[in-house]
Protein backbone atom coordinates (compact mmCIF):
# COMPACT_ATOMS: atom_id res chain seq x y z
CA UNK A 1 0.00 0.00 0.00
CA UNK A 2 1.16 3.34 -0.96
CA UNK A 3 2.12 5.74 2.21
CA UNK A 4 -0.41 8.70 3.05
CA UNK A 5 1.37 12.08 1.99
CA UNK A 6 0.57 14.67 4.48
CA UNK A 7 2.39 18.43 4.66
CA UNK A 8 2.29 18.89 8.31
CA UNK A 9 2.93 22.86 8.94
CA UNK A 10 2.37 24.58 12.83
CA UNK A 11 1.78 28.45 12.73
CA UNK A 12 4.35 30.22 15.14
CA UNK A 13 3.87 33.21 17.03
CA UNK A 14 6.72 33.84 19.93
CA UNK A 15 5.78 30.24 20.72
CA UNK A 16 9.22 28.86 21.95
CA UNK A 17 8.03 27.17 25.16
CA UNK A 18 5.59 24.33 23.25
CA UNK A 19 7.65 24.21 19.40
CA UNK A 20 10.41 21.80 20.41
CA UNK A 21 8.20 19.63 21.97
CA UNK A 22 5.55 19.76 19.32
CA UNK A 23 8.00 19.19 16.79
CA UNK A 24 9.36 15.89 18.22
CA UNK A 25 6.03 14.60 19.17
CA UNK A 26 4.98 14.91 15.18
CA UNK A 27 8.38 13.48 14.15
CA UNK A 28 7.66 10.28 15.98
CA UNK A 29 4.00 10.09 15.19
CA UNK A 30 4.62 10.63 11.49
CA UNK A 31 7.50 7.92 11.38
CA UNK A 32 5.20 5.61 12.90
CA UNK A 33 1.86 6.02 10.83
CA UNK A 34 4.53 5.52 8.07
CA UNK A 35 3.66 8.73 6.32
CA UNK A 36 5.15 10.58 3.36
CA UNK A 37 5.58 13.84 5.28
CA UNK A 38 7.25 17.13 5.51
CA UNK A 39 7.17 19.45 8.56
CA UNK A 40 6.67 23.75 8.00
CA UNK A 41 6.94 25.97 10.58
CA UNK A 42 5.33 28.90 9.72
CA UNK A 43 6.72 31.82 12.37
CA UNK A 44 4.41 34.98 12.12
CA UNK A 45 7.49 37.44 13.32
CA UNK A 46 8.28 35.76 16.72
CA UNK A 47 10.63 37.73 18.79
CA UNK A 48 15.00 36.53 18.69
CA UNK A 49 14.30 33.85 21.69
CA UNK A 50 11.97 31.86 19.26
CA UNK A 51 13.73 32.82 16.09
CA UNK A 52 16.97 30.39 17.65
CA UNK A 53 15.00 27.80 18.85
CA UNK A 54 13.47 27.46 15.05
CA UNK A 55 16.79 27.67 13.57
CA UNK A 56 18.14 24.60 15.95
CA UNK A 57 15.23 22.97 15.17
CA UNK A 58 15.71 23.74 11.53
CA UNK A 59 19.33 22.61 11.47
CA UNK A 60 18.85 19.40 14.02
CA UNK A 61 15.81 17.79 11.93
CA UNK A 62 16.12 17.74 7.83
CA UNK A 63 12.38 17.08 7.49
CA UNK A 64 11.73 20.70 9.28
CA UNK A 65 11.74 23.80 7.15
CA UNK A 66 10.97 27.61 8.88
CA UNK A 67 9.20 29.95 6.97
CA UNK A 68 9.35 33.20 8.04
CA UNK A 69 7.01 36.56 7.97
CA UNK A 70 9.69 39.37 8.79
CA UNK A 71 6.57 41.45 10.34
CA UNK A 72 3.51 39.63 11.85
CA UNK A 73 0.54 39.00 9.57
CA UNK A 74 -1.50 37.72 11.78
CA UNK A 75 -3.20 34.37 12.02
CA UNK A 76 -4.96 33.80 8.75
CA UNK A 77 -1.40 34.98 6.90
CA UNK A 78 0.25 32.12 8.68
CA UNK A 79 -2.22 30.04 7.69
CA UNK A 80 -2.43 31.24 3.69
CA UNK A 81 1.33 30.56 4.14
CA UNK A 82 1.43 27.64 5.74
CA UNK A 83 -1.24 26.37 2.95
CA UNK A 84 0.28 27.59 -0.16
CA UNK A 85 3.73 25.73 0.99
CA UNK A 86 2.16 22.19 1.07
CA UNK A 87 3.06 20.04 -1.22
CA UNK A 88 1.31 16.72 -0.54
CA UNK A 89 -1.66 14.95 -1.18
CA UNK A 90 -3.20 15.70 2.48
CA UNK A 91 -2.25 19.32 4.95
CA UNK A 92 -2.29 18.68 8.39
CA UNK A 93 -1.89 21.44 10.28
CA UNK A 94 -3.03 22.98 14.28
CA UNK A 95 -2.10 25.90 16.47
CA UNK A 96 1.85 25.94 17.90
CA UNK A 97 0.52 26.56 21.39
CA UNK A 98 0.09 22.82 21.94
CA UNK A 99 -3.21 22.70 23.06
CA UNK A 100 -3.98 20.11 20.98
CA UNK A 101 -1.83 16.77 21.05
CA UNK A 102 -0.49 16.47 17.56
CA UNK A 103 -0.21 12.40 18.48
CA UNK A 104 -4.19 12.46 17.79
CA UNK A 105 -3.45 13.69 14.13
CA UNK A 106 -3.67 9.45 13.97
CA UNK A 107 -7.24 9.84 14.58
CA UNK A 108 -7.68 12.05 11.42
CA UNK A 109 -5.04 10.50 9.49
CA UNK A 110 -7.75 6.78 9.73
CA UNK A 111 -10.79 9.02 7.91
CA UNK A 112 -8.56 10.30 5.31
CA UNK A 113 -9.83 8.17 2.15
CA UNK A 114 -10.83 8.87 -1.18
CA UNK A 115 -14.86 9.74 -0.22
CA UNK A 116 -13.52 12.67 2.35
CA UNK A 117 -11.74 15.79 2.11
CA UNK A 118 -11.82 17.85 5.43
CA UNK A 119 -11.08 15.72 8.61
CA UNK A 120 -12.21 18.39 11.26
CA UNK A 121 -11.78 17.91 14.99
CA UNK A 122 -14.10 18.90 17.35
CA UNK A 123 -13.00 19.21 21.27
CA UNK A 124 -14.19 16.92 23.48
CA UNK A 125 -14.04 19.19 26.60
CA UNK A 126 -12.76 23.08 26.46
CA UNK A 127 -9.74 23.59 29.14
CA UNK A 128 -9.56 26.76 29.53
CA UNK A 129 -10.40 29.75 32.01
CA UNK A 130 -14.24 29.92 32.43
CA UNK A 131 -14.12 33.27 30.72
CA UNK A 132 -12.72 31.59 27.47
CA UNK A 133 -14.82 29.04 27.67
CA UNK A 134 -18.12 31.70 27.55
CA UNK A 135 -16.33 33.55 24.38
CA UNK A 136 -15.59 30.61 22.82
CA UNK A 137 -18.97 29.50 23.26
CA UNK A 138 -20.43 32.69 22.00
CA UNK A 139 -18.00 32.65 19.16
CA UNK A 140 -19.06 29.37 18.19
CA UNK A 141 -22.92 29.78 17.70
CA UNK A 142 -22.31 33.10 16.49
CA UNK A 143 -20.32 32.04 13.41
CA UNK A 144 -22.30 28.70 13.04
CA UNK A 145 -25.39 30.68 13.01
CA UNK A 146 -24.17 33.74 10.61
CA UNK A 147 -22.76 31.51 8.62
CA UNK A 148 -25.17 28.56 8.13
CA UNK A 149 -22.31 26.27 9.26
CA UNK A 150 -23.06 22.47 9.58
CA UNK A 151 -19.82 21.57 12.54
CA UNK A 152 -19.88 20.66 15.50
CA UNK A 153 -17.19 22.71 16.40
CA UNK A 154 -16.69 25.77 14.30
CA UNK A 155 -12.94 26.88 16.35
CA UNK A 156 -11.37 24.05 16.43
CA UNK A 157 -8.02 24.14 14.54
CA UNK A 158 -6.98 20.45 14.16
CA UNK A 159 -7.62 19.72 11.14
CA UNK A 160 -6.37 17.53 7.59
CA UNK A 161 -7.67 18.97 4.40
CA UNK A 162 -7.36 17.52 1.06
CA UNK A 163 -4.46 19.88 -0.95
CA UNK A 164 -6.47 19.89 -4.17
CA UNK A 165 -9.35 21.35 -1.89
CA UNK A 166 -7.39 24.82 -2.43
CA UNK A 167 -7.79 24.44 -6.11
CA UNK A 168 -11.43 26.14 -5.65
CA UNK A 169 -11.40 27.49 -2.09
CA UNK A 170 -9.55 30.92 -2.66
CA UNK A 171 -8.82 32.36 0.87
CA UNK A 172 -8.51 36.01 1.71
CA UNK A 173 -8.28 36.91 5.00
CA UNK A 174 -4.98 37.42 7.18
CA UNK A 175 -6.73 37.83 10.54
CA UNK A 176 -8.56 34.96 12.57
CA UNK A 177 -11.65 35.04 11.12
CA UNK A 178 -9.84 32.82 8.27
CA UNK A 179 -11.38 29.65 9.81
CA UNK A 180 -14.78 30.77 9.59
CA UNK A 181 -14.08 31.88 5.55
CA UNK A 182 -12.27 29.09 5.22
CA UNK A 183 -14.99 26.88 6.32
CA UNK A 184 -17.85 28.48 5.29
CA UNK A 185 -16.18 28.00 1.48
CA UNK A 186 -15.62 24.39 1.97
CA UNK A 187 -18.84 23.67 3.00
CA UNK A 188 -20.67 25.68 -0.08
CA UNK A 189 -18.64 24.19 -2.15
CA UNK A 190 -20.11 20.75 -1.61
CA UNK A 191 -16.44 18.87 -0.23
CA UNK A 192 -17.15 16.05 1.99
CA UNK A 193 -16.15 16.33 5.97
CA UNK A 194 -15.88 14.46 8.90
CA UNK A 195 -15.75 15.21 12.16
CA UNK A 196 -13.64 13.31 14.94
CA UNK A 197 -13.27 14.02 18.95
CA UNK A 198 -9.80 15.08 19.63
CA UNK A 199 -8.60 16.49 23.27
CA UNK A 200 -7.95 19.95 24.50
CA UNK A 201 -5.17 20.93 27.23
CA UNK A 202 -5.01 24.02 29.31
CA UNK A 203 -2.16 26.23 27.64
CA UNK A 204 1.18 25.51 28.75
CA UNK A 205 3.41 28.52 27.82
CA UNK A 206 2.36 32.17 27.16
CA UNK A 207 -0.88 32.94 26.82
CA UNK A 208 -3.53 33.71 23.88
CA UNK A 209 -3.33 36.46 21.59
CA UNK A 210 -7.03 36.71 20.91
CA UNK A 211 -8.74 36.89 24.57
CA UNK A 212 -8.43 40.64 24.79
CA UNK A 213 -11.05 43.29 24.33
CA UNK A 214 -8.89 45.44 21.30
CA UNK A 215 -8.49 42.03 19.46
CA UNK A 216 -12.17 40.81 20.39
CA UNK A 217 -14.20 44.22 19.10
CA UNK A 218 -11.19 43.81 15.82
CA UNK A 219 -12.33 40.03 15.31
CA UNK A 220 -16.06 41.42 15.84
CA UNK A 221 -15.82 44.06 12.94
CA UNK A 222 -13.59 41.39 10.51
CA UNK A 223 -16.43 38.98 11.29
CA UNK A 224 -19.11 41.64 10.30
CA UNK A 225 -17.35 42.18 7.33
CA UNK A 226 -17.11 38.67 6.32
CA UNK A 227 -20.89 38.21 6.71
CA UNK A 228 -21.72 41.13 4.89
CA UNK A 229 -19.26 40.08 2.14
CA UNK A 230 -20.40 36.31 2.30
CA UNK A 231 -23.46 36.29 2.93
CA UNK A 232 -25.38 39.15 2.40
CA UNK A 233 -23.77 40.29 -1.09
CA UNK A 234 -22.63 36.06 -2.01
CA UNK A 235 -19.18 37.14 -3.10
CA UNK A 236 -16.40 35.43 -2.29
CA UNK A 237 -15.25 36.73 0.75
């Protein structure tokens, strides 16, 4: 049986307490699902403490390649990057703050056959402080509702897309309402998904860049923007 070929890549934002770890957690998962892999690390304009620990990590592992943004572009630009540097058949990719356990990318890599082309994750419980866990909340049936959005768990950034997906699914946006373009796209245009429980950890090192009130009323007006765009005019986004 031929391998599975899966671009893994990990957005990076000042993230130097979780990378090292997160990078040779996927190296050993990878080896042993036998994939065909390669490993990006997309840093968003980390600070010098991260930009060393990338470059060891760079120069210790030959699978691992950094790309870099010289200034931040925010989440959905390390995600467009991260994307448009894949080069096999599947893209696995989740957030570098290892609140997810990259092991479990074995429970999406099992769904990933010829009738499916999104494997989306869906938490099984929310660790975080309660106040998070209210936004997020909100968040979720906000976008699922504005954006007619069949998932179980509309935030959930563990996920293994299908590369020719981004043949037809243009995206846009450089901030973090990305996933909810990004999703709403896939869904209209008719691609097949399936959903699988993964786990969720309290965060380990540093702490979010999106539970503030600046960031929150800037995701709120993005978000408005997307629905008008979306789906109140139908254009693309």
């Amino acid at each position: 049986m031929s391998k599975t070929s899966v671009s893994i890549f990990y957005p990076c934002y000042n993230d130097w307490g979780t990378m090292g770890s997160m990078v040779m957690l996927t190296l050993r998962t990878a080896e042993a699902l036998e994939l065909d892999y390669d490993v990006t690390l997309v840093d968003d304009g980390s600070d010098g403490h991260t930009l060393e620990l990338l470059e060891e990590i760079e120069t210790q592992y030959e699978q691992v390649h950094v790309l870099r943004h010289e200034q931040n572009k925010g989440y959905g630009g390390a995600l467009r990057s991260g994307f448009q540097a894949a080069t096999k058949e599947w893209i696995f990719y989740t957030d570098g703050d290892a609140q997810y356990d990259v092991r479990e990318m074995a429970r999406l890599i099992e769904h990933a056959g010829p009738e499916v082309d999104v494997v989306q994750g869906y938490k099984i419980d929310r660790h975080d402080p309660l106040h998070r866990i209210i936004i997020g909340r909100m968040y979720h049936w906000l976008v699922k509702t504005a954006f007619g959005l069949k998932l179980r768990d509309v935030d959930c950034d563990f996920r293994l897309i299908r590369r020719t997906v981004f043949d037809k699914v243009v995206l846009r946006h450089d901030s973090g309402v990305i996933c909810a373009e990004m999703m709403t796209k896939i869904q209209r245009a008719g691609f097949r998904v399936v959903e699988v429980p993964v786990h969720h950890y309290q965060r380990a090192h540093g702490k979010s860049q999106f539970f503030n009130f600046p960031r929150i009323a800037r995701v709120i007006r993005n978000l408005t923007g997307l629905w008008i765009s979306m789906v109140l005019l139908r254009k693309e986004g």
